[in-house]
Protein backbone atom coordinates (compact mmCIF):
# COMPACT_ATOMS: atom_id res chain seq x y z
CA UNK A 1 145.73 152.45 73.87
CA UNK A 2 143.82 153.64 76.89
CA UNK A 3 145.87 155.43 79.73
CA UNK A 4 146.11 152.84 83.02
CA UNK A 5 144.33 154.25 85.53
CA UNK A 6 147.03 154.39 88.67
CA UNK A 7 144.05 155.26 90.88
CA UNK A 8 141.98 152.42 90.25
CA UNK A 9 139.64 151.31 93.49
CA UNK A 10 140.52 154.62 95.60
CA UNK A 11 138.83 157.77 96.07
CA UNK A 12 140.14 161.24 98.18
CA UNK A 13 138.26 162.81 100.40
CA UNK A 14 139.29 166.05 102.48
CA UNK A 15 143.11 165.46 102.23
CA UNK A 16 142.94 161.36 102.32
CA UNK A 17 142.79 158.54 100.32
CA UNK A 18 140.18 155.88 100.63
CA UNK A 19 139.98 152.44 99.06
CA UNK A 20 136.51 151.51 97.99
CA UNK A 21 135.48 147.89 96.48
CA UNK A 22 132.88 145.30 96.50
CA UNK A 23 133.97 141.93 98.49
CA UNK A 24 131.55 138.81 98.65
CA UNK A 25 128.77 141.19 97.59
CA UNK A 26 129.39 143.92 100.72
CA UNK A 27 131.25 147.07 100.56
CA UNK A 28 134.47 147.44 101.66
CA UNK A 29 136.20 150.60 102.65
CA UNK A 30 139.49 151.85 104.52
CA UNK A 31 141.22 154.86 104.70
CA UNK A 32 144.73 154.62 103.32
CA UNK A 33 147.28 157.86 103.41
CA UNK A 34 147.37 161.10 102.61
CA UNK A 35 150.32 160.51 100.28
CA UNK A 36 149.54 158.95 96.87
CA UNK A 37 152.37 156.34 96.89
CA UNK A 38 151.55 155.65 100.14
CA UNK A 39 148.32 154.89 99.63
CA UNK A 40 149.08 152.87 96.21
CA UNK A 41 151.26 150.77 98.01
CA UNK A 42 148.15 149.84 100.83
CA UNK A 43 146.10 149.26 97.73
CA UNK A 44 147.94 146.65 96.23
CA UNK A 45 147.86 145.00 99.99
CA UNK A 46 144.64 145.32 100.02
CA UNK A 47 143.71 144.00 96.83
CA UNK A 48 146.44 141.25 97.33
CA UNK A 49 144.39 140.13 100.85
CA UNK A 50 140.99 139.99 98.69
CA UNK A 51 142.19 137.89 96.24
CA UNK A 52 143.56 135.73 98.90
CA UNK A 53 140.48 136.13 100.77
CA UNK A 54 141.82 136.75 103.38
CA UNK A 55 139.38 140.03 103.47
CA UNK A 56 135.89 140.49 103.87
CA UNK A 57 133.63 143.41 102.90
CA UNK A 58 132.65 145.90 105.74
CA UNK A 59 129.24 147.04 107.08
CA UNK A 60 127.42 149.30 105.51
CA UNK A 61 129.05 152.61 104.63
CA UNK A 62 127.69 155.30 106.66
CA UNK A 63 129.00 158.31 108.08
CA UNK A 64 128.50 159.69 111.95
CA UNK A 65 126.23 162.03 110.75
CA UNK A 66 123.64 159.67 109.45
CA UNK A 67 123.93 157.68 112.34
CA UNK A 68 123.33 160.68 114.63
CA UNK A 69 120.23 161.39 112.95
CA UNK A 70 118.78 158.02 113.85
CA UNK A 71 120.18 157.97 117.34
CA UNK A 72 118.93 160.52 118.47
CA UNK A 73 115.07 160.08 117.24
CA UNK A 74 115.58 156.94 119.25
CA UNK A 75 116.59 158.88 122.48
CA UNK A 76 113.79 161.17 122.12
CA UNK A 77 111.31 158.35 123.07
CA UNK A 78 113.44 157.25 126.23
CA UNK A 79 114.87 160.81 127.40
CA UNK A 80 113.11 163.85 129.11
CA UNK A 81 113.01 166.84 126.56
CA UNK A 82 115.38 168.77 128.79
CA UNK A 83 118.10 165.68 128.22
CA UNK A 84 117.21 165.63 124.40
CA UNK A 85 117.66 169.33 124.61
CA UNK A 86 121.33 168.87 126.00
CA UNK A 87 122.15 166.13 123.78
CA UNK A 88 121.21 168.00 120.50
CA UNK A 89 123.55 170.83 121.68
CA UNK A 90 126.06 168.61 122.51
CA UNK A 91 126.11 167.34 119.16
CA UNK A 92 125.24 170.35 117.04
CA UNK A 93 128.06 172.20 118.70
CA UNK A 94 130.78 170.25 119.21
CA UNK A 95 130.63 166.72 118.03
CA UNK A 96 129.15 167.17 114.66
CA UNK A 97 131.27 169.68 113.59
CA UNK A 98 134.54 167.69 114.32
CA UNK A 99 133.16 164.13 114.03
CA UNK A 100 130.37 164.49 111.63
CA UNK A 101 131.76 163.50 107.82
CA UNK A 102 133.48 160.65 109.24
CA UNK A 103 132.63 157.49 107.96
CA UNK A 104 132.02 155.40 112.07
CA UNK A 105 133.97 152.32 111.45
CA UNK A 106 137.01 154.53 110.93
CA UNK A 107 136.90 156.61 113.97
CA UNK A 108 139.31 155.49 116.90
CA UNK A 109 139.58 155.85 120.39
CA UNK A 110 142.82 158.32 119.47
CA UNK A 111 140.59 159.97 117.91
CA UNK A 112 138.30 161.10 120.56
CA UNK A 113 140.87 161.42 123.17
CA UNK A 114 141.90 164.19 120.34
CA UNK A 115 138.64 166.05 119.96
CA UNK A 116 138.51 166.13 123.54
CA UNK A 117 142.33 167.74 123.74
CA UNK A 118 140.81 170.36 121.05
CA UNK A 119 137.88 171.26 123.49
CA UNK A 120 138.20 174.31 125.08
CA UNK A 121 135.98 173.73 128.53
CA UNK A 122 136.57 171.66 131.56
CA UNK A 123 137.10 168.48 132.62
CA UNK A 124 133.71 167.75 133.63
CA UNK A 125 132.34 169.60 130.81
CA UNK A 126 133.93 166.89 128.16
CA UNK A 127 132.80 164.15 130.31
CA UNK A 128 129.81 165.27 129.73
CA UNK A 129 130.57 166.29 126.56
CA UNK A 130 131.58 162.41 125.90
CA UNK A 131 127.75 161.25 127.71
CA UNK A 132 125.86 161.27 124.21
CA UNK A 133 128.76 160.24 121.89
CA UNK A 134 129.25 156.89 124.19
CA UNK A 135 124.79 156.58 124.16
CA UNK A 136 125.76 156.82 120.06
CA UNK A 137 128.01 154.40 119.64
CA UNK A 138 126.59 151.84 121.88
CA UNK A 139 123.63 152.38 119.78
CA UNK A 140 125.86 151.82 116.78
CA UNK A 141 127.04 148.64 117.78
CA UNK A 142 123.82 146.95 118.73
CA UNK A 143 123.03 147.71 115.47
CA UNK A 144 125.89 146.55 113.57
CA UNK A 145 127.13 149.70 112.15
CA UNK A 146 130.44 148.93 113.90
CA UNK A 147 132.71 145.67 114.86
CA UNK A 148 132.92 147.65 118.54
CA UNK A 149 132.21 149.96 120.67
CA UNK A 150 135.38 152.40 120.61
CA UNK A 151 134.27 154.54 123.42
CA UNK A 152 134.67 151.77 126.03
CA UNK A 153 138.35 152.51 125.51
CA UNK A 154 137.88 156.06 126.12
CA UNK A 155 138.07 157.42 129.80
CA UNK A 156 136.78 159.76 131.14
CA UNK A 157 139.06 163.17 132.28
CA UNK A 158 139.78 163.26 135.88
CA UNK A 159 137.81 165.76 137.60
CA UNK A 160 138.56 168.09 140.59
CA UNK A 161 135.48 167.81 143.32
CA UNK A 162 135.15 171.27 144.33
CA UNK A 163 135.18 172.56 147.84
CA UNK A 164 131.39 172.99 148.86
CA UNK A 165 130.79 175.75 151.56
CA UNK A 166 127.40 175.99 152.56
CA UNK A 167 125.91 178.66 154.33
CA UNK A 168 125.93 178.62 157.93
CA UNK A 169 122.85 178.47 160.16
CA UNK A 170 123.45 181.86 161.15
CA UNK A 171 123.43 182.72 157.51
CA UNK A 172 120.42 180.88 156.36
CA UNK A 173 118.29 182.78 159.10
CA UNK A 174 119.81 185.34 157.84
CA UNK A 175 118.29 185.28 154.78
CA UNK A 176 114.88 184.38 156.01
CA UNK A 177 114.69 187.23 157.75
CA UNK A 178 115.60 189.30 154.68
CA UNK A 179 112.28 187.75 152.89
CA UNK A 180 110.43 187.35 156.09
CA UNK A 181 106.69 188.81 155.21
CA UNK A 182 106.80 187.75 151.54
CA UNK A 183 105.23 184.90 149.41
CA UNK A 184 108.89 183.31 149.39
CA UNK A 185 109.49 182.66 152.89
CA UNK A 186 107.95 179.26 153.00
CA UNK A 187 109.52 178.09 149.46
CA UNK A 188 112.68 178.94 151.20
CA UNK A 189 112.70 177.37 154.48
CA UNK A 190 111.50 173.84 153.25
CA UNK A 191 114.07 174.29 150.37
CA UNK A 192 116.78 175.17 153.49
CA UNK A 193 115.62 172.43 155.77
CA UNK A 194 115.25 168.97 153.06
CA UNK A 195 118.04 170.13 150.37
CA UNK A 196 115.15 169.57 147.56
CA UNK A 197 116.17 170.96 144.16
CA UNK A 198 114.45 173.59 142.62
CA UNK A 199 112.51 171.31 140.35
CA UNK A 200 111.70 168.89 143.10
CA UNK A 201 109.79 171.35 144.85
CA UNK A 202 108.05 173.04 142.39
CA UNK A 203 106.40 169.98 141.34
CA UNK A 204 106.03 168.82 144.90
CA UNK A 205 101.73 167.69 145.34
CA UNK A 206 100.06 167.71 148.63
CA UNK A 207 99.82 163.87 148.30
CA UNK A 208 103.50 163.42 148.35
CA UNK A 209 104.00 164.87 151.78
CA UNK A 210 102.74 162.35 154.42
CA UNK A 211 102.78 163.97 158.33
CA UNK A 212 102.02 161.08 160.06
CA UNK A 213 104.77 159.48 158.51
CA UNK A 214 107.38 162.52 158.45
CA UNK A 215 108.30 162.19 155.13
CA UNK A 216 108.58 163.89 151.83
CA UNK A 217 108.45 161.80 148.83
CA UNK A 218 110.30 162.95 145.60
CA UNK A 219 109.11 161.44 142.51
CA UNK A 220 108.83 164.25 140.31
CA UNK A 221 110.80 167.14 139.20
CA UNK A 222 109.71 170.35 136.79
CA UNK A 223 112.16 170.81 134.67
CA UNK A 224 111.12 173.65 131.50
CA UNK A 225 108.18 173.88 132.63
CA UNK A 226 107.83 170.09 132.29
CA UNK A 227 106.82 167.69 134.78
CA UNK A 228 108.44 164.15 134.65
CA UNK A 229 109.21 161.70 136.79
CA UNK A 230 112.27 160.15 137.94
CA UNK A 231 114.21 157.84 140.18
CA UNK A 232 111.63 157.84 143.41
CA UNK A 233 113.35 158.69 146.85
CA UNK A 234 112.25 159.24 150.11
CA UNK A 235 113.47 162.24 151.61
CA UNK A 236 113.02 162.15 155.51
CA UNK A 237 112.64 165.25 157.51
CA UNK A 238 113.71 165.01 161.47
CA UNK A 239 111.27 165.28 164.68
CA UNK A 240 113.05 168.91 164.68
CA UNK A 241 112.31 170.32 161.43
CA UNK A 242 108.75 168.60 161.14
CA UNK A 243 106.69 171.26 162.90
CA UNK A 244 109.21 173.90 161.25
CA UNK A 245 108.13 173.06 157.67
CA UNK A 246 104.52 171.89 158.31
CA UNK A 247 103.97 175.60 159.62
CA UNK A 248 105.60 176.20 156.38
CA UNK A 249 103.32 174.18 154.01
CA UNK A 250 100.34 175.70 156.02
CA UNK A 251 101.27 179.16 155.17
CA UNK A 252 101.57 178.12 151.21
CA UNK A 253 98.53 176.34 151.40
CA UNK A 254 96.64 180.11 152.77
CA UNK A 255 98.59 181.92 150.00
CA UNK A 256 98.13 180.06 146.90
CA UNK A 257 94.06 179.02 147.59
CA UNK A 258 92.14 175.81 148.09
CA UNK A 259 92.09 173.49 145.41
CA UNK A 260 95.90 173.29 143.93
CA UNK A 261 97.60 169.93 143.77
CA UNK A 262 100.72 171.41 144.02
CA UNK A 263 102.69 172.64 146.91
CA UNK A 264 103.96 175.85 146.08
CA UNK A 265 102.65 178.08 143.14
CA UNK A 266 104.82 178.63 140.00
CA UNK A 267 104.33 182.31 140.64
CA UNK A 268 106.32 181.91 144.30
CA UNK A 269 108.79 179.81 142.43
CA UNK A 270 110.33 182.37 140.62
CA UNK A 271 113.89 180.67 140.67
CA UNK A 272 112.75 177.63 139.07
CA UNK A 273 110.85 179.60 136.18
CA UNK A 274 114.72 181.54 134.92
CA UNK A 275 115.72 180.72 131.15
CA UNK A 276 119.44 180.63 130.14
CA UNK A 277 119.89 182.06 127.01
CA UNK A 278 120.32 180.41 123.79
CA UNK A 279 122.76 180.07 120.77
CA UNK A 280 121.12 180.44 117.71
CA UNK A 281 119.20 177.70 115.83
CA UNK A 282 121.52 175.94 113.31
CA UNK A 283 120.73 172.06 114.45
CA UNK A 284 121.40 168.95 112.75
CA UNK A 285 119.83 166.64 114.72
């Protein structure tokens, strides 16, 4: 006589038990208990709610890593590379390790309020931390991989604004004076005097800066090396500093030669040309 199988219709997988059966032609699958009565005991209720049905079979099995890899070849044709590039590290470093051989219908929003107790960083680092996993899972859900979106039941971490203390006037002439005579003089007073980012002014183009109408428009940023656009702005400058920077723009115009588009040279904007260092390659998506 052939030995009963007690296990019948589960499976274990790193430490738990999983049920696993075909309902109404669609797989079904729930994670039980660690304990082996435990989980023979949710079997039988299980089994006893299919034969009831009162049970249907769940989407299709699929862990976050699969999902991932889809997501984010979606995001690469919406996102800037320097956002991809963040995402990818995002999820190479911290969420795939954690999150990644979990099948997505199973994970909760305990669940990610618990990775995000086991992250060792700031508060504003797992918000941001939390950015691509929400993009993921919203993804997820428009696609029917899950019955919801978990991660609208995760919040974010409250976050500390820090105390800002910019440099005085007396300190920003300061520092002109310490570059006075150099190529970076005029890079830094317009940077001073309209608050543009790095980026913004590196890919700032003579036809972006209109005299007549005293203002600077902002449409691009160079971010990489990469020029993109993104959300236009106007940035005004006052009667005061008008003269101030268009002496300014003069004096980059006579330094970097007729016939550039842009503002300011690459080779003046060494800040904007740094490179942080990198971890080494090991992605997986």
């Amino acid at each position: 006589m052939a030995k009963k199988n007690l296990n019948h219709h589960m499976f274990k997988r790193g430490g738990t038990w999983y049920f696993q059966m075909a309902v109404n032609g669609r797989p079904c699958k729930k994670a039980l208990s660690t304990d082996i009565t435990q989980a023979r005991l949710l079997r039988d209720q299980l089994l006893h709610k299919i034969r009831w049905g009162r049970m249907e079979g769940q989407r299709e099995d699929l862990v976050l890593g699969e999902i991932a890899s889809r997501w984010i070849k979606l995001e690469e044709m919406k996102l800037q590379p320097s956002t991809i590039k963040d995402y990818r590290s995002i999820m190479n470093y911290h969420v795939l390790p954690y999150f990644g051989n979990w099948f997505i219908d199973q994970i909760r929003p305990v669940d990610v309020e618990e990775f995000m107790a086991t992250r060792k960083c700031g508060a504003k680092r797992i918000n941001n931390i939390l950015v691509p996993v929400r993009s993921l899972f919203k993804m997820a859900k428009k696609n029917d991989y899950v019955e919801r979106n978990i991660m609208l039941d995760v919040e974010n971490l409250p976050v500390d604004r820090p105390h800002i203390s910019p440099l005085s006037m007396k300190e920003v002439l300061s520092f002109l004076d310490a570059v006075e005579g150099t190529i970076y003089r005029s890079f830094f007073v317009v940077a001073f005097f309209t608050g543009m980012r790095l980026g913004e002014q590196t890919a700032l183009k003579w036809r972006e800066v209109d005299w007549e109408r005293k203002t600077i428009s902002i449409v691009e940023s160079r971010v990489m090396g990469i020029e993109g656009r993104q959300k236009p702005k106007g940035l005004i400058a006052t009667s005061t500093c008008c003269p101030l920077l268009r002496r300014r723009f003069v004096t980059s115009a006579a330094r970097i030669g007729p016939g550039r588009t842009t503002c300011f040279s690459t080779t003046t904007a060494i800040p904007s040309t740094a490179r942080r260092s990198e971890r080494p390659p090991g992605r997986r998506v």
